[in-house]
PDB file of N, CA and C in Angstrom:
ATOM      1  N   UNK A   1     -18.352 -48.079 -54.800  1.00  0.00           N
ATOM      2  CA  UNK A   1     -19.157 -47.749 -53.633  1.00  0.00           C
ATOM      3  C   UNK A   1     -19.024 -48.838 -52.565  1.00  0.00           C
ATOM      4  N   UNK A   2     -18.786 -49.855 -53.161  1.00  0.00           N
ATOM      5  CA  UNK A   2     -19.271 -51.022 -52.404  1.00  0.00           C
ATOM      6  C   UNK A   2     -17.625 -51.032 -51.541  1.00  0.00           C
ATOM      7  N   UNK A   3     -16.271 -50.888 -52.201  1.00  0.00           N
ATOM      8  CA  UNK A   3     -15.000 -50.976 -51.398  1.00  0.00           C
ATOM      9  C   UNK A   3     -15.343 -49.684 -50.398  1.00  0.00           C
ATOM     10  N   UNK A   4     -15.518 -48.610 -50.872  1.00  0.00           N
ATOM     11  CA  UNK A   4     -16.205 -47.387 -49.929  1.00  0.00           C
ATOM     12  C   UNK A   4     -16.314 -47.866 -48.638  1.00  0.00           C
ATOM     13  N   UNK A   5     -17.615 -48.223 -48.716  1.00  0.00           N
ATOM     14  CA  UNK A   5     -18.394 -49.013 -47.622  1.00  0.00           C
ATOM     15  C   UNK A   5     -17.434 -49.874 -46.548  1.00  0.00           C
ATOM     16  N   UNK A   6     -16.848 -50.676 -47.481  1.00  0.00           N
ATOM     17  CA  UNK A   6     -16.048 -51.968 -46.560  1.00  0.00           C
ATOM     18  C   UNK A   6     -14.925 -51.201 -45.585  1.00  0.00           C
ATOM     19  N   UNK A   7     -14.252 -49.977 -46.442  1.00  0.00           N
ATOM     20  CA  UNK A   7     -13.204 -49.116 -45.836  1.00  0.00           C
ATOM     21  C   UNK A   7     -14.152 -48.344 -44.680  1.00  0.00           C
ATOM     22  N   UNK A   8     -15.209 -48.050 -44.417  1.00  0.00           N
ATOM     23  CA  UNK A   8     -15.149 -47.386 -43.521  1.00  0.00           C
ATOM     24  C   UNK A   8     -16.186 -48.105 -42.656  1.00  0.00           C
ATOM     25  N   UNK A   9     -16.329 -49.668 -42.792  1.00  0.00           N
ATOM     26  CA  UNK A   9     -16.792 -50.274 -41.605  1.00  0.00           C
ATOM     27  C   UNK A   9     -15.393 -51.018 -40.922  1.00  0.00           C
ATOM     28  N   UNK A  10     -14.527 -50.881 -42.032  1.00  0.00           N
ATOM     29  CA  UNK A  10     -13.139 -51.013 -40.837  1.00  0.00           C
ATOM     30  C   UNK A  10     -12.550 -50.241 -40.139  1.00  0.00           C
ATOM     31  N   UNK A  11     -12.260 -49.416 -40.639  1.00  0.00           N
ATOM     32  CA  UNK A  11     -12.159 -47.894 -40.021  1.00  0.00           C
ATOM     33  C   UNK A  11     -13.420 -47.697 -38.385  1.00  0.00           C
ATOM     34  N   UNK A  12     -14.860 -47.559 -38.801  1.00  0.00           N
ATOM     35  CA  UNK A  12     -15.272 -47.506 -37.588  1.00  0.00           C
ATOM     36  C   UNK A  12     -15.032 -49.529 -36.305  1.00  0.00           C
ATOM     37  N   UNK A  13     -14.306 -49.976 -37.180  1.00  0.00           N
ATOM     38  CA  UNK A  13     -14.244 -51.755 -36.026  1.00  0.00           C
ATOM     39  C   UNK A  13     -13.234 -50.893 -35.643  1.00  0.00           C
ATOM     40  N   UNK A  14     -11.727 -50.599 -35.976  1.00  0.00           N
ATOM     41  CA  UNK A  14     -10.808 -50.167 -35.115  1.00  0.00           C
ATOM     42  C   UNK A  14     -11.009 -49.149 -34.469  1.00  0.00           C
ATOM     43  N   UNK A  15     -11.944 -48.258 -35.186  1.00  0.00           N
ATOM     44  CA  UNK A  15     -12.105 -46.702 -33.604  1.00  0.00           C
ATOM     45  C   UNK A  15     -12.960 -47.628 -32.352  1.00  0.00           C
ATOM     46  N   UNK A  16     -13.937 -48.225 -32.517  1.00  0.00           N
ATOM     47  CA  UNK A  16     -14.679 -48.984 -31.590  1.00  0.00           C
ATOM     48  C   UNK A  16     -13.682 -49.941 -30.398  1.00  0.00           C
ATOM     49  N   UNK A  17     -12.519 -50.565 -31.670  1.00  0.00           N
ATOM     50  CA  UNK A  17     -11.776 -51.549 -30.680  1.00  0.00           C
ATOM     51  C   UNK A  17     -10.696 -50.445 -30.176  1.00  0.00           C
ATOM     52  N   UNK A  18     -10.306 -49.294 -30.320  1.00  0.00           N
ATOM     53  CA  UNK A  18      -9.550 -48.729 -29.835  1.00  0.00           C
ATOM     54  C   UNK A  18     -10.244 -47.702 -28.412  1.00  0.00           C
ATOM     55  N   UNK A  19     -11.962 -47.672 -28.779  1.00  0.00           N
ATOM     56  CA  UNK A  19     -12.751 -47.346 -27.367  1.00  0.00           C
ATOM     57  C   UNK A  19     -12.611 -48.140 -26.769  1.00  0.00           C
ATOM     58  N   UNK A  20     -12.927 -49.253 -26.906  1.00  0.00           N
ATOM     59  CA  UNK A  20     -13.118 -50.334 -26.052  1.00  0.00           C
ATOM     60  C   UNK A  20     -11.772 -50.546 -25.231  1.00  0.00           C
ATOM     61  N   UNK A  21     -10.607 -50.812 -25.568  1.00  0.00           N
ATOM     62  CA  UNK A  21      -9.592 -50.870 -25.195  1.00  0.00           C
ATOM     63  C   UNK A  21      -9.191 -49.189 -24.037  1.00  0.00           C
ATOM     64  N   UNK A  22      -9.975 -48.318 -24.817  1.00  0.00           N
ATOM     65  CA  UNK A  22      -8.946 -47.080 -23.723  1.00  0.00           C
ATOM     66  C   UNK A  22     -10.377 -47.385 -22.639  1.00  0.00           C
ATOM     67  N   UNK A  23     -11.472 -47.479 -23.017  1.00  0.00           N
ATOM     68  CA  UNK A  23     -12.017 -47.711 -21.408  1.00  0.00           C
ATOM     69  C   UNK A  23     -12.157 -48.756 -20.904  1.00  0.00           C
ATOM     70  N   UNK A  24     -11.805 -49.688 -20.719  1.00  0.00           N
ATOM     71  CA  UNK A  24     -11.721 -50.668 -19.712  1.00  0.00           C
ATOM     72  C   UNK A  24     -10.359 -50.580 -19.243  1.00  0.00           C
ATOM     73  N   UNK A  25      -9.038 -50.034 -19.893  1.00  0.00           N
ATOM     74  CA  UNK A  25      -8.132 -49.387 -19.391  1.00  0.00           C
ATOM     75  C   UNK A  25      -8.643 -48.438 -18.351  1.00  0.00           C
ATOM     76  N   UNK A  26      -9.408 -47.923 -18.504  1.00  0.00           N
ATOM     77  CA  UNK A  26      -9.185 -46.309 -17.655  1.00  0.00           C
ATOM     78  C   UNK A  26     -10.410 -47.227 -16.553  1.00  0.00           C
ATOM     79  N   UNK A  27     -11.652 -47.650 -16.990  1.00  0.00           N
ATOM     80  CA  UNK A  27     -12.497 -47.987 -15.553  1.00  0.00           C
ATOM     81  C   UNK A  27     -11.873 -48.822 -14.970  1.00  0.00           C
ATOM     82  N   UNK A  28     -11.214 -50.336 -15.442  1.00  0.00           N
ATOM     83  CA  UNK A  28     -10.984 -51.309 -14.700  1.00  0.00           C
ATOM     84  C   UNK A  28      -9.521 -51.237 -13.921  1.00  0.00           C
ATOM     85  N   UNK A  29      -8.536 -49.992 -14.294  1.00  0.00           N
ATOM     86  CA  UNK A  29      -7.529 -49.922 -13.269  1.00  0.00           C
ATOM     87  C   UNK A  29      -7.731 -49.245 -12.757  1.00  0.00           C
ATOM     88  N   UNK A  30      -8.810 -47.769 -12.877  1.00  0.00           N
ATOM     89  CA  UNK A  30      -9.138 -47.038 -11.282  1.00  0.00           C
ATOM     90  C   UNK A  30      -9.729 -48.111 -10.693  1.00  0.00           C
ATOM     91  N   UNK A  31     -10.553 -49.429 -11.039  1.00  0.00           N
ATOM     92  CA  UNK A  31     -11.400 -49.685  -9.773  1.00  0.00           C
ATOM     93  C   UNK A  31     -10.507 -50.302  -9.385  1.00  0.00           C
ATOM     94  N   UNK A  32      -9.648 -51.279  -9.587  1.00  0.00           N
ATOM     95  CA  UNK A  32      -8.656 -52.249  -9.371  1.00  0.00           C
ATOM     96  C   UNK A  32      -7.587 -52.088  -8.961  1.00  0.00           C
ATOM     97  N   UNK A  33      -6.918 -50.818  -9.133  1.00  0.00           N
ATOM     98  CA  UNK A  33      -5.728 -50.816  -8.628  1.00  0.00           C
ATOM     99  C   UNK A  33      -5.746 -49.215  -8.179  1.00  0.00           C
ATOM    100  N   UNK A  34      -6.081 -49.179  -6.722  1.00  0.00           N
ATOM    101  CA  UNK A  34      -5.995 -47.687  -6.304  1.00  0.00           C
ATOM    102  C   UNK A  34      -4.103 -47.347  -5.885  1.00  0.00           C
ATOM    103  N   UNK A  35      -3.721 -48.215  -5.789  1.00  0.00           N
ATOM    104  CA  UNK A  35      -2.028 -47.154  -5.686  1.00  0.00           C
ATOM    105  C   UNK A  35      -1.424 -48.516  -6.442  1.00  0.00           C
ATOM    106  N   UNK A  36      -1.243 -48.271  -7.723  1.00  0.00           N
ATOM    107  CA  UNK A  36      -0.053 -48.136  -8.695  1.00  0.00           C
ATOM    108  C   UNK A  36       0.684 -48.590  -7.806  1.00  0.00           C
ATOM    109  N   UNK A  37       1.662 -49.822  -8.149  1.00  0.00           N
ATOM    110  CA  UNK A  37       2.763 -49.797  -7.450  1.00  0.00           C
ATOM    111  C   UNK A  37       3.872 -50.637  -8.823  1.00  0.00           C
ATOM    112  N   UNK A  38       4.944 -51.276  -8.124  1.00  0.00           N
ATOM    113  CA  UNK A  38       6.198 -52.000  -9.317  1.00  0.00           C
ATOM    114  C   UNK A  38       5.306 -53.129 -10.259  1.00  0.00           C
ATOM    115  N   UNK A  39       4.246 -53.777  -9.868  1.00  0.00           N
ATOM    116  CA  UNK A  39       3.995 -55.123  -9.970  1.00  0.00           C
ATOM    117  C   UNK A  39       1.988 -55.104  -9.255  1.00  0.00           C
ATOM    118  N   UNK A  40       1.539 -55.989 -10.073  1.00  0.00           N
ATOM    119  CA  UNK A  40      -0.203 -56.485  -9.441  1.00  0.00           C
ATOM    120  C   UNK A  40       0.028 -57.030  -8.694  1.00  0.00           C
ATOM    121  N   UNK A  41      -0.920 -57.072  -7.222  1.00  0.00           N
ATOM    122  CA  UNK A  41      -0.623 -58.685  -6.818  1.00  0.00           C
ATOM    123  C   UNK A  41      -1.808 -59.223  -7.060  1.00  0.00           C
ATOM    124  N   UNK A  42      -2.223 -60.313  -6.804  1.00  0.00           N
ATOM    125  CA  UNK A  42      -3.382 -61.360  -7.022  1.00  0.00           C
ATOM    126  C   UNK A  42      -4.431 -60.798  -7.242  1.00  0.00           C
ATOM    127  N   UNK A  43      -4.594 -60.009  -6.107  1.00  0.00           N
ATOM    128  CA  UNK A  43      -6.245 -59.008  -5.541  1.00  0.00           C
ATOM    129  C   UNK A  43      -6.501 -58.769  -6.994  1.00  0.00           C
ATOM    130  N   UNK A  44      -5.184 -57.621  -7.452  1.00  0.00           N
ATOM    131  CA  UNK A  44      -5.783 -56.779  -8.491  1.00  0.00           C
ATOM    132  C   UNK A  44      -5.554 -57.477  -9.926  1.00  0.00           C
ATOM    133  N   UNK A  45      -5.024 -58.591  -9.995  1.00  0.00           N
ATOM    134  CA  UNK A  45      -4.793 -59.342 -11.296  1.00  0.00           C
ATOM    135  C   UNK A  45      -6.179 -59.826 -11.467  1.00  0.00           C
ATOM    136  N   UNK A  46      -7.355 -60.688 -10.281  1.00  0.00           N
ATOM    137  CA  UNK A  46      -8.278 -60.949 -10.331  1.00  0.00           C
ATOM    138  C   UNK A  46      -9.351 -60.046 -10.705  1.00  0.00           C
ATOM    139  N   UNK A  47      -9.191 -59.189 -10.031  1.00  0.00           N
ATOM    140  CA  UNK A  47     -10.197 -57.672 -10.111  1.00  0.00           C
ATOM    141  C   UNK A  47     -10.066 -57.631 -11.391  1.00  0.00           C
ATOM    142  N   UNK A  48      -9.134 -57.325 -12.260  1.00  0.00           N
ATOM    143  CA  UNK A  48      -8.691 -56.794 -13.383  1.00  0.00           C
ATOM    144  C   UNK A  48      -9.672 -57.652 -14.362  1.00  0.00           C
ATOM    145  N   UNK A  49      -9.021 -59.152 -14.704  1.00  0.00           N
ATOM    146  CA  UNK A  49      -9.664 -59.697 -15.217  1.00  0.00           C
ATOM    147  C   UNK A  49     -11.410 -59.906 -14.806  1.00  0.00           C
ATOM    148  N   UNK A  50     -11.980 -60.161 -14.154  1.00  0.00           N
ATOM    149  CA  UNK A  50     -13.137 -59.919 -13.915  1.00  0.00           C
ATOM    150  C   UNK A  50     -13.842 -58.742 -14.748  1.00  0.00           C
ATOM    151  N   UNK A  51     -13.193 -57.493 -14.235  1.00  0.00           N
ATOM    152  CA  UNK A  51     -13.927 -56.259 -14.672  1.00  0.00           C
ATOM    153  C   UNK A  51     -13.526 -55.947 -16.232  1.00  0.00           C
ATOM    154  N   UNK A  52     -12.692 -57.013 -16.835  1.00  0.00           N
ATOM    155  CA  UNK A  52     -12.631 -56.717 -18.077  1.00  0.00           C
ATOM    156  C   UNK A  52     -13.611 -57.996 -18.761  1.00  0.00           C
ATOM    157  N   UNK A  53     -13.630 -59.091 -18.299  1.00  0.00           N
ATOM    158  CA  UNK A  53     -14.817 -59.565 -18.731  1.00  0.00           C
ATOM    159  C   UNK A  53     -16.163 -59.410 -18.526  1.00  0.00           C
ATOM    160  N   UNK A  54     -16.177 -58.374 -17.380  1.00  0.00           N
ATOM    161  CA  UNK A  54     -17.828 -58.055 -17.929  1.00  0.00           C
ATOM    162  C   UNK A  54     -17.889 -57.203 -18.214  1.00  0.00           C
ATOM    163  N   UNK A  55     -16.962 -55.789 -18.405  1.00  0.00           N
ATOM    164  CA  UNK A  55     -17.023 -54.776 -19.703  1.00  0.00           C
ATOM    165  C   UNK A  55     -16.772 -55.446 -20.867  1.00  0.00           C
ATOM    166  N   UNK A  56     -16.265 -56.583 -21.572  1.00  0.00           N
ATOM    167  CA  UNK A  56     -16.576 -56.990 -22.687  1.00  0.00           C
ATOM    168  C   UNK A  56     -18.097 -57.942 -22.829  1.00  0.00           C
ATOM    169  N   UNK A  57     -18.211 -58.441 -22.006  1.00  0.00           N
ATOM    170  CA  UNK A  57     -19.740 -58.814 -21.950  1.00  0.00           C
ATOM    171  C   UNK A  57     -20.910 -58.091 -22.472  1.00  0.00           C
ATOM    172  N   UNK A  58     -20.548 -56.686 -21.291  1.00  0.00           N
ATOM    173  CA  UNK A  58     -21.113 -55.528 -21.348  1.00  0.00           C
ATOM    174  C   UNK A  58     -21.431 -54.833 -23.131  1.00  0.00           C
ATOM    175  N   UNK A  59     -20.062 -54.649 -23.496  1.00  0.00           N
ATOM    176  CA  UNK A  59     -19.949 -54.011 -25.262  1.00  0.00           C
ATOM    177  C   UNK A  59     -20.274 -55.208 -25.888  1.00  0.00           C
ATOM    178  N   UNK A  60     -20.361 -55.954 -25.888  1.00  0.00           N
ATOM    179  CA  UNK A  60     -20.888 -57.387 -26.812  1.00  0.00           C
ATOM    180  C   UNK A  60     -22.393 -56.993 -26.789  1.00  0.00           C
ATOM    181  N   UNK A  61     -22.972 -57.076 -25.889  1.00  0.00           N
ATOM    182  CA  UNK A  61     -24.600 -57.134 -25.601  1.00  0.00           C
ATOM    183  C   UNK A  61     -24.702 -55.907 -26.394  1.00  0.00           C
ATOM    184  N   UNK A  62     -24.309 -54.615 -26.133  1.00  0.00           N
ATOM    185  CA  UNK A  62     -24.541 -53.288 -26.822  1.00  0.00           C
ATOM    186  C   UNK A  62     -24.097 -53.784 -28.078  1.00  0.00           C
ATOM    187  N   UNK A  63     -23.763 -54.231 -28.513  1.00  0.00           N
ATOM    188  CA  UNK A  63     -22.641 -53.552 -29.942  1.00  0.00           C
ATOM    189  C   UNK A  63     -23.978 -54.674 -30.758  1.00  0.00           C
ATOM    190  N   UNK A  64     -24.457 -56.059 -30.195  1.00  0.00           N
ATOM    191  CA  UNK A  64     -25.321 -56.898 -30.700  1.00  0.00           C
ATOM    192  C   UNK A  64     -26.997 -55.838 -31.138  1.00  0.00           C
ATOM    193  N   UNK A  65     -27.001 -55.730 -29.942  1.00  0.00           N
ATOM    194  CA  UNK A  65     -28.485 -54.746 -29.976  1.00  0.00           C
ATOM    195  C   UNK A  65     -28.573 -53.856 -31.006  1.00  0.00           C
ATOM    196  N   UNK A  66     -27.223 -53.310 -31.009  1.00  0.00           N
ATOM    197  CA  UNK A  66     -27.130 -52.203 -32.088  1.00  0.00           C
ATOM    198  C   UNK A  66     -26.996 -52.035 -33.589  1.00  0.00           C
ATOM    199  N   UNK A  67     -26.396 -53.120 -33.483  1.00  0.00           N
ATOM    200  CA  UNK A  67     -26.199 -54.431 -35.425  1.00  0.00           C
ATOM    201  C   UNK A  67     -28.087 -54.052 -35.404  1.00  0.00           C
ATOM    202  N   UNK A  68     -28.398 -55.001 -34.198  1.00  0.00           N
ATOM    203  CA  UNK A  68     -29.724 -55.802 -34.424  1.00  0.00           C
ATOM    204  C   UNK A  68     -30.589 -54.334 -35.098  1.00  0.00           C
ATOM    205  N   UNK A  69     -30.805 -53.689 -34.404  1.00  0.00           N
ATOM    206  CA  UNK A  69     -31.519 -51.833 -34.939  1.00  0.00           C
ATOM    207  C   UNK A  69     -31.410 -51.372 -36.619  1.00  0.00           C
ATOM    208  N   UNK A  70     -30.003 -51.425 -36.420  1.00  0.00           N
ATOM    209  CA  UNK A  70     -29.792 -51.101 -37.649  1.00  0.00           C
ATOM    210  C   UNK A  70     -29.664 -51.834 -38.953  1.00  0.00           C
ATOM    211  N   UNK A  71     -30.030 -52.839 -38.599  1.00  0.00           N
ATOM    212  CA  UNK A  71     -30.262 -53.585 -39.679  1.00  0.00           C
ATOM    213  C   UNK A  71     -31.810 -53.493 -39.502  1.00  0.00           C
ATOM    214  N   UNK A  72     -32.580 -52.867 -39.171  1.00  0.00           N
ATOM    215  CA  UNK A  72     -33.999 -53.125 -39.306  1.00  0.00           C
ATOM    216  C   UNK A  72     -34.302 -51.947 -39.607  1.00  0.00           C
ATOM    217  N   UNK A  73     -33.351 -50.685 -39.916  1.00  0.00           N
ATOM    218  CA  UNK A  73     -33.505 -49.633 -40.285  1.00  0.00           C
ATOM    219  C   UNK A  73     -33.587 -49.612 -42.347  1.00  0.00           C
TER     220      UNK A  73
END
């Protein structure tokens, strides 16, 4: 029971890190880069990083709160 368990709190870390990864893909290059081009320049290398550190900020604070719940469940 107990390997059970371990298999499918890894299973849900990689679906989580594989959300996490397709949306800050999808929000932080619509906001950041409205025409696609060969190459970033600065603007949107900055933008980029920014808006991916505070969408990980963002899922840190959630993902904490949410441990915190359910462990009091």
């Amino acid at each position: 029971k107990k390997e059970v368990m371990e298999q499918v709190r890894q299973e849900l870390a990689l679906a989580n890190a594989q959300e996490l990864i397709s949306k800050v893909n999808e929000k932080c290059f619509a906001k950041c880069v409205p025409k696609p081009g060969p190459r970033l320049d600065s603007t949107e290398q900055t933008c980029l990083s920014n808006c991916m550190n505070l969408y990980l900020e963002a899922w840190n604070v959630v993902s904490r709160a949410y441990v915190s719940r359910a462990q009091l469940e």
